[in-house]
C-alpha atoms as a PDB file:
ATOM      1  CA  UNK A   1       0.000   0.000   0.000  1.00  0.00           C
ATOM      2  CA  UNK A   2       1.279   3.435  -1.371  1.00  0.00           C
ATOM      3  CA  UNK A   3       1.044   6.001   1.770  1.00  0.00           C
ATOM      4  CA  UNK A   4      -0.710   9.030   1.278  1.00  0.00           C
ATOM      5  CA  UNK A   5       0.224  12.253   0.699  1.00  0.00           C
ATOM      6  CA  UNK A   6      -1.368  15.036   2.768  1.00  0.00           C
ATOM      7  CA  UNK A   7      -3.048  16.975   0.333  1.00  0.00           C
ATOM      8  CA  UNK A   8      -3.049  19.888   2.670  1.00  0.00           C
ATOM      9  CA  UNK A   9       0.671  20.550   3.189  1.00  0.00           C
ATOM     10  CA  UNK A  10       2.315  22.697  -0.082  1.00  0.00           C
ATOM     11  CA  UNK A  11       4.698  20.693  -1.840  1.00  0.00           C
ATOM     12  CA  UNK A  12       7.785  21.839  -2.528  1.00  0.00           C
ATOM     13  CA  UNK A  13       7.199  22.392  -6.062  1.00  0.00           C
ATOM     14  CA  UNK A  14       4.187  24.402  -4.905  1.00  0.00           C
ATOM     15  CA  UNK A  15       6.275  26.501  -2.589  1.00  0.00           C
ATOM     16  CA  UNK A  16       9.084  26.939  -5.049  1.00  0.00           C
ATOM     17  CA  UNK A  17       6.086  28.267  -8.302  1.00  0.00           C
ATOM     18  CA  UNK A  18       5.101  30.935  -5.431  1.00  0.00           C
ATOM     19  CA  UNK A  19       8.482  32.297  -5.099  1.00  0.00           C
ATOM     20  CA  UNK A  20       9.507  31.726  -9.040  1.00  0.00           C
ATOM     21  CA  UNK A  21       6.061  31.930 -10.828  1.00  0.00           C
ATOM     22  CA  UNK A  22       8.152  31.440 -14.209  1.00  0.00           C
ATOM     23  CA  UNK A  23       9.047  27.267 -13.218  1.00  0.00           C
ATOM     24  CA  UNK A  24       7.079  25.624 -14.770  1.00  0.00           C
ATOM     25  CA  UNK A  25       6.010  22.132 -13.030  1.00  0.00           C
ATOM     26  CA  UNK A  26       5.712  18.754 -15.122  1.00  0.00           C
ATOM     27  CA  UNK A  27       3.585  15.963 -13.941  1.00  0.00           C
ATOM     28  CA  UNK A  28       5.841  12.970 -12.921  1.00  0.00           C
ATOM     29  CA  UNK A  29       4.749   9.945 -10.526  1.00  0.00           C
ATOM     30  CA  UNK A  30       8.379   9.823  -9.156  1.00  0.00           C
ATOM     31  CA  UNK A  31      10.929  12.819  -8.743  1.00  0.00           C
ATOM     32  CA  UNK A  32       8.865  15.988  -9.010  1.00  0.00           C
ATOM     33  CA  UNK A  33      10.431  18.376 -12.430  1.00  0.00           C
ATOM     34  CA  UNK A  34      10.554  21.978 -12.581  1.00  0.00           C
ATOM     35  CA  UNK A  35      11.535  23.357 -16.079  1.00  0.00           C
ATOM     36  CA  UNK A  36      12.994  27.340 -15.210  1.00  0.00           C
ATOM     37  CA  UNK A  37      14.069  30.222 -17.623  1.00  0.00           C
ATOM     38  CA  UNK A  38      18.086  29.982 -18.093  1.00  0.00           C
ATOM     39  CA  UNK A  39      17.723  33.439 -16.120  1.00  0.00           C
ATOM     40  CA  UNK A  40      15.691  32.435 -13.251  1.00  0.00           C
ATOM     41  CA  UNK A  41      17.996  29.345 -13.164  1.00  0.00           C
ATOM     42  CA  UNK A  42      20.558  30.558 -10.206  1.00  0.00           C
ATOM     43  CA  UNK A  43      18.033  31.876  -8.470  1.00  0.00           C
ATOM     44  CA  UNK A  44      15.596  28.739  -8.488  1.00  0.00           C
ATOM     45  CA  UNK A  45      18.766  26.341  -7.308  1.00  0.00           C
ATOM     46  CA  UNK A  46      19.807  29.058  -4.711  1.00  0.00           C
ATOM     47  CA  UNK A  47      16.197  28.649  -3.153  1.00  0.00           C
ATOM     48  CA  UNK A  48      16.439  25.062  -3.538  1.00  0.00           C
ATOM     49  CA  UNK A  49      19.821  25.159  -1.358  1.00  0.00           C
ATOM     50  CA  UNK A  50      18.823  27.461   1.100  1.00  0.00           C
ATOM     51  CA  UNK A  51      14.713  27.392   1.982  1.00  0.00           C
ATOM     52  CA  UNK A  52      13.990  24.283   0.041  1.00  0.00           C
ATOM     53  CA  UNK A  53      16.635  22.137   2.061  1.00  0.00           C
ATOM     54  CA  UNK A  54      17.956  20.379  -1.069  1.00  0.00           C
ATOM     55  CA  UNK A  55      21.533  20.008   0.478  1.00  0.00           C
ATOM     56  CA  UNK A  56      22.930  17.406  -1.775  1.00  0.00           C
ATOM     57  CA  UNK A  57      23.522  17.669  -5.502  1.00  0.00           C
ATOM     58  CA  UNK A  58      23.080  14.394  -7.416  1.00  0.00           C
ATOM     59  CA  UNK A  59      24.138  15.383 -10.877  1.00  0.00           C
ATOM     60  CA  UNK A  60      24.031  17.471 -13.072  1.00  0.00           C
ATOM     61  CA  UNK A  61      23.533  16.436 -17.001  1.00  0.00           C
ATOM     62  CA  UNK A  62      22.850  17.736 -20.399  1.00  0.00           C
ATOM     63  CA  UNK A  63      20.538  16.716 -23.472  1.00  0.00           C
ATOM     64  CA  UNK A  64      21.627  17.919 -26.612  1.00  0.00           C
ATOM     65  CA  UNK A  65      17.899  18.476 -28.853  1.00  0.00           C
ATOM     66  CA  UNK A  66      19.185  18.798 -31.966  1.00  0.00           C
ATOM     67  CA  UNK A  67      17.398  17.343 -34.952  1.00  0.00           C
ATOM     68  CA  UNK A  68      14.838  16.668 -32.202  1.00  0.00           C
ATOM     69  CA  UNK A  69      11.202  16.616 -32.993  1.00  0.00           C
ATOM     70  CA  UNK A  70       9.358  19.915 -31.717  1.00  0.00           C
ATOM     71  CA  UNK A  71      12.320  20.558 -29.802  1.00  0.00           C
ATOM     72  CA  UNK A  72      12.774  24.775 -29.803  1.00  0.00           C
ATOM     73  CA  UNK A  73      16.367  24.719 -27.833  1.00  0.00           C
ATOM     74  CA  UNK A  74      19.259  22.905 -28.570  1.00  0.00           C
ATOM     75  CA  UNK A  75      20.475  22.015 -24.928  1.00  0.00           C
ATOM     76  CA  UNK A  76      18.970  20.981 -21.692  1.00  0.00           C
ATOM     77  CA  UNK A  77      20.391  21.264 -18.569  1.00  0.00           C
ATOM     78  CA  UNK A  78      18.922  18.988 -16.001  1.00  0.00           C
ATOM     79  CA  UNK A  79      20.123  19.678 -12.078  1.00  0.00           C
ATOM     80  CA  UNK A  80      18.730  16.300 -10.000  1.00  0.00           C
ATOM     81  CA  UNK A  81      18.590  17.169  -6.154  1.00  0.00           C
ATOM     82  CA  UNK A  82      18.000  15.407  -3.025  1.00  0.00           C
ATOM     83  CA  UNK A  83      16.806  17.058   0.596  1.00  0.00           C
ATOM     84  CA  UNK A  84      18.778  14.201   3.022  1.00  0.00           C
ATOM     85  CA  UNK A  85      16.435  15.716   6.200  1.00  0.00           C
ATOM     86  CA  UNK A  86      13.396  14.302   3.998  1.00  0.00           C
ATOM     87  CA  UNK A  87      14.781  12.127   1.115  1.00  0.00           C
ATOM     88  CA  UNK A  88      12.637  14.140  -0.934  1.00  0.00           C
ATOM     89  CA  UNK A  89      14.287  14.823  -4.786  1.00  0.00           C
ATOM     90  CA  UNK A  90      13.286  17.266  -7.689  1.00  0.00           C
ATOM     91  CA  UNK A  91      14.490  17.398 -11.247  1.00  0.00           C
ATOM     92  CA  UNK A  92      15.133  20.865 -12.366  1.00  0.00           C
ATOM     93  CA  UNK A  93      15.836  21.808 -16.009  1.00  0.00           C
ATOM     94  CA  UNK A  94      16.864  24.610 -17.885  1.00  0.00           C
ATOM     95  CA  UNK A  95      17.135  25.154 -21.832  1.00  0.00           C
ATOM     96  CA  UNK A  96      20.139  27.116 -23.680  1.00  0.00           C
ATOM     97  CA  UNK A  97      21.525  27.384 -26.908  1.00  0.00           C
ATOM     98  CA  UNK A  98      24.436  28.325 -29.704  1.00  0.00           C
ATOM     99  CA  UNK A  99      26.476  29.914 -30.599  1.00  0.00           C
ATOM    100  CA  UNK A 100      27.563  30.476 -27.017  1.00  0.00           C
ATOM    101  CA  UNK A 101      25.247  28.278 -24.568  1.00  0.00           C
ATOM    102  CA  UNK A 102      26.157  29.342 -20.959  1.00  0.00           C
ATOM    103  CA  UNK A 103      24.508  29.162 -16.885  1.00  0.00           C
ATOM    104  CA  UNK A 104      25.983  30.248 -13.970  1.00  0.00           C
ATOM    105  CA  UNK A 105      27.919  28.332 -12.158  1.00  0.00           C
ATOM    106  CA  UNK A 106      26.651  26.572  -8.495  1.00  0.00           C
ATOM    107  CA  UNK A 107      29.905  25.280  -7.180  1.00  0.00           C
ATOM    108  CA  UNK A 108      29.611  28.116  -4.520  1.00  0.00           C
ATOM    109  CA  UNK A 109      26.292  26.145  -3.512  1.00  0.00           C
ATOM    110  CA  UNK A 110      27.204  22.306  -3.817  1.00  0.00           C
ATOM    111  CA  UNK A 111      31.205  21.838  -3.885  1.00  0.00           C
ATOM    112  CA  UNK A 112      29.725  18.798  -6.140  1.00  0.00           C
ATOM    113  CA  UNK A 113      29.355  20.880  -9.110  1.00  0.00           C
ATOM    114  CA  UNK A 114      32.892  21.520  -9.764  1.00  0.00           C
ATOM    115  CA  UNK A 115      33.469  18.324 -11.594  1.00  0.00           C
ATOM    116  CA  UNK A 116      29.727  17.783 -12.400  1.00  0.00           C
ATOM    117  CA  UNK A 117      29.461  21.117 -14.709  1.00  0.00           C
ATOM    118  CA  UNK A 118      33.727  20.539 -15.671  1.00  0.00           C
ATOM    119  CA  UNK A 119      32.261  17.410 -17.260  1.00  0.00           C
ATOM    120  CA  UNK A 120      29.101  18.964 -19.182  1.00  0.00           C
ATOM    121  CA  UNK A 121      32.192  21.284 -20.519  1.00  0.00           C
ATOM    122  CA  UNK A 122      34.285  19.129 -21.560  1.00  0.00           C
ATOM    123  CA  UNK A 123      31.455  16.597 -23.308  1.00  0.00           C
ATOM    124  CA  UNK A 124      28.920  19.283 -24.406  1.00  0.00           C
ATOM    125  CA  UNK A 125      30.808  22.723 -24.469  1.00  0.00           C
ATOM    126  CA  UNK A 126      27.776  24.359 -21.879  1.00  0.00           C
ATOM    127  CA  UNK A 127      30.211  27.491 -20.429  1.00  0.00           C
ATOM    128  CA  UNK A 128      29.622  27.791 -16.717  1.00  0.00           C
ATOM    129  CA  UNK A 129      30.201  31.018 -15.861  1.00  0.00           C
ATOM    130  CA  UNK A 130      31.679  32.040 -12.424  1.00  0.00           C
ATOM    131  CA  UNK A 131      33.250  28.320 -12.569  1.00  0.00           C
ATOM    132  CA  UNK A 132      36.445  28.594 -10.472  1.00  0.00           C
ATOM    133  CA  UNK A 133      38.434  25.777 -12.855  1.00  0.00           C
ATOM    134  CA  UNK A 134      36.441  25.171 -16.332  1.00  0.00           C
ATOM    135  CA  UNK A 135      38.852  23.037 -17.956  1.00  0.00           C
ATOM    136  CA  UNK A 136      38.529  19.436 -19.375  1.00  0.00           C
ATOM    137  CA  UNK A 137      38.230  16.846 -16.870  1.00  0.00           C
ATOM    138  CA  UNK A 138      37.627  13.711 -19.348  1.00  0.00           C
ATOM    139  CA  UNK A 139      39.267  14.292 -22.546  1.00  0.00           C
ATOM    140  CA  UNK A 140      43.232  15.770 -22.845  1.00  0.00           C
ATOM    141  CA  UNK A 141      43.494  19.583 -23.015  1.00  0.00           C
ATOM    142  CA  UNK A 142      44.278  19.663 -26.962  1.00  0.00           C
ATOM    143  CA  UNK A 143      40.961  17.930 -27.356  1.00  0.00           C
ATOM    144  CA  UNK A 144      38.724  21.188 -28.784  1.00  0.00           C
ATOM    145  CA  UNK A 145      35.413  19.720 -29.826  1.00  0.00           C
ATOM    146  CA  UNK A 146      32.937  18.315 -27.291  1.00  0.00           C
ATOM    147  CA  UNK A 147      32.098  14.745 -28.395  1.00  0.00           C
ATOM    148  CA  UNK A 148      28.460  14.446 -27.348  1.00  0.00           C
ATOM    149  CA  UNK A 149      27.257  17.063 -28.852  1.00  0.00           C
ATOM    150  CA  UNK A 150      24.438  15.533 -31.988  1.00  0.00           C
ATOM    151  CA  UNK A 151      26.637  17.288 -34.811  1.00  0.00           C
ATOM    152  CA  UNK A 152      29.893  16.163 -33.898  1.00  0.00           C
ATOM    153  CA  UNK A 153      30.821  13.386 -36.319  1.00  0.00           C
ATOM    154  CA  UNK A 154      30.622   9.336 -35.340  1.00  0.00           C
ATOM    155  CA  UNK A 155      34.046   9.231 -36.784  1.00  0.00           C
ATOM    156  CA  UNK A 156      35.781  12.438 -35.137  1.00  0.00           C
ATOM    157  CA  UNK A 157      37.236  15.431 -36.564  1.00  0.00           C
ATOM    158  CA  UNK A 158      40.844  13.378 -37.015  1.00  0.00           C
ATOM    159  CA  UNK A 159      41.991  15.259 -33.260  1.00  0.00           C
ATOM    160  CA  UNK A 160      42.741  11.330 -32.434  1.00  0.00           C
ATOM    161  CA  UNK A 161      45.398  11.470 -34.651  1.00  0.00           C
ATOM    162  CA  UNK A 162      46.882  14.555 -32.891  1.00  0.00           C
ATOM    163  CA  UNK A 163      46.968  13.777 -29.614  1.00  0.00           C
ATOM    164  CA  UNK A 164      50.077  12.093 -27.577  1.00  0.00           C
ATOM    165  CA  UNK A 165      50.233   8.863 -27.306  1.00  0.00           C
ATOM    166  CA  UNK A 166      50.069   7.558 -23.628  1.00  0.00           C
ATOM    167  CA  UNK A 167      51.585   4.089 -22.649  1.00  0.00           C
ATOM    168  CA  UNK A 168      51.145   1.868 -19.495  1.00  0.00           C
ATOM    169  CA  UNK A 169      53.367   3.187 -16.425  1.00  0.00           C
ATOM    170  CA  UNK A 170      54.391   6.465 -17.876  1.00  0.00           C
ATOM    171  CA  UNK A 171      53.707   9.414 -15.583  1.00  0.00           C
END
């Protein structure tokens, strides 16, 4: 048997759409979703930290739309949070796009971020700005494309062929 939710106390997605009437909330039967402006984006995860209680960040991700049906921005950022007091999560996503796709950063909030947004970087080219190290974290530092991106090509751009060659037990 499922427990029940008291239909009387706000939810936090309810509490978070008074303060930030722009999120927009998505039905989901799991992890609540919020879907914010890119603008209102600090200021929604700030909330989150702070009044909301969400203390631990889970990951953050991206999902690169292009070619995708319907789709009117090319990348979505998608934050996934957890409140530890309550085990209570939310999904929260925000949309940018080219030529120079960009957030602020929220490693001031969750120290967790620093690798999490170095990675979306380094894979997707999504600039976090106010990031106190944005530099690649998976791929070597002469690698300039960022591989899952939808137009990048299956094959590479031939930067393989460029790149030092590493072998077993050198430093």
């Amino acid at each position: 048997m499922t427990p029940s939710r008291d239909l009387t106390t706000p939810t936090t997605v309810d509490r978070l759409r008074s303060v930030f009437p722009q999120a927009s909330a998505h039905p989901s039967d799991d992890v609540p979703r919020v879907v914010v402006p890119r603008d209102a984006v600090r200021a929604v995860l700030e909330w989150l930290h702070g009044p909301g209680g969400f203390a631990f960040l889970a990951d953050v991700t991206c999902v690169d739309y292009l070619h995708y049906h319907g789709a009117t921005d090319r990348f979505g950022l998608v934050y996934l949070l957890t409140n530890l007091e309550t085990n209570e999560r939310i999904i929260v996503r925000t949309f940018v796009n080219d030529p120079a796709p960009s957030v602020p950063s929220v490693v001031d909030l969750w120290e967790a971020a620093n690798w999490l947004e170095r990675e979306v970087w380094d894979l997707f080219g999504i600039r976090f700005e106010g990031h106190p190290d944005l530099r690649r974290v998976v791929l070597p530092p002469a690698f300039e494309s960022h591989p899952l991106r939808k137009d990048y090509p299956l094959q590479g751009l031939g930067e393989r062929h460029n790149l030092p060659v590493v072998r077993r037990g050198e430093g």
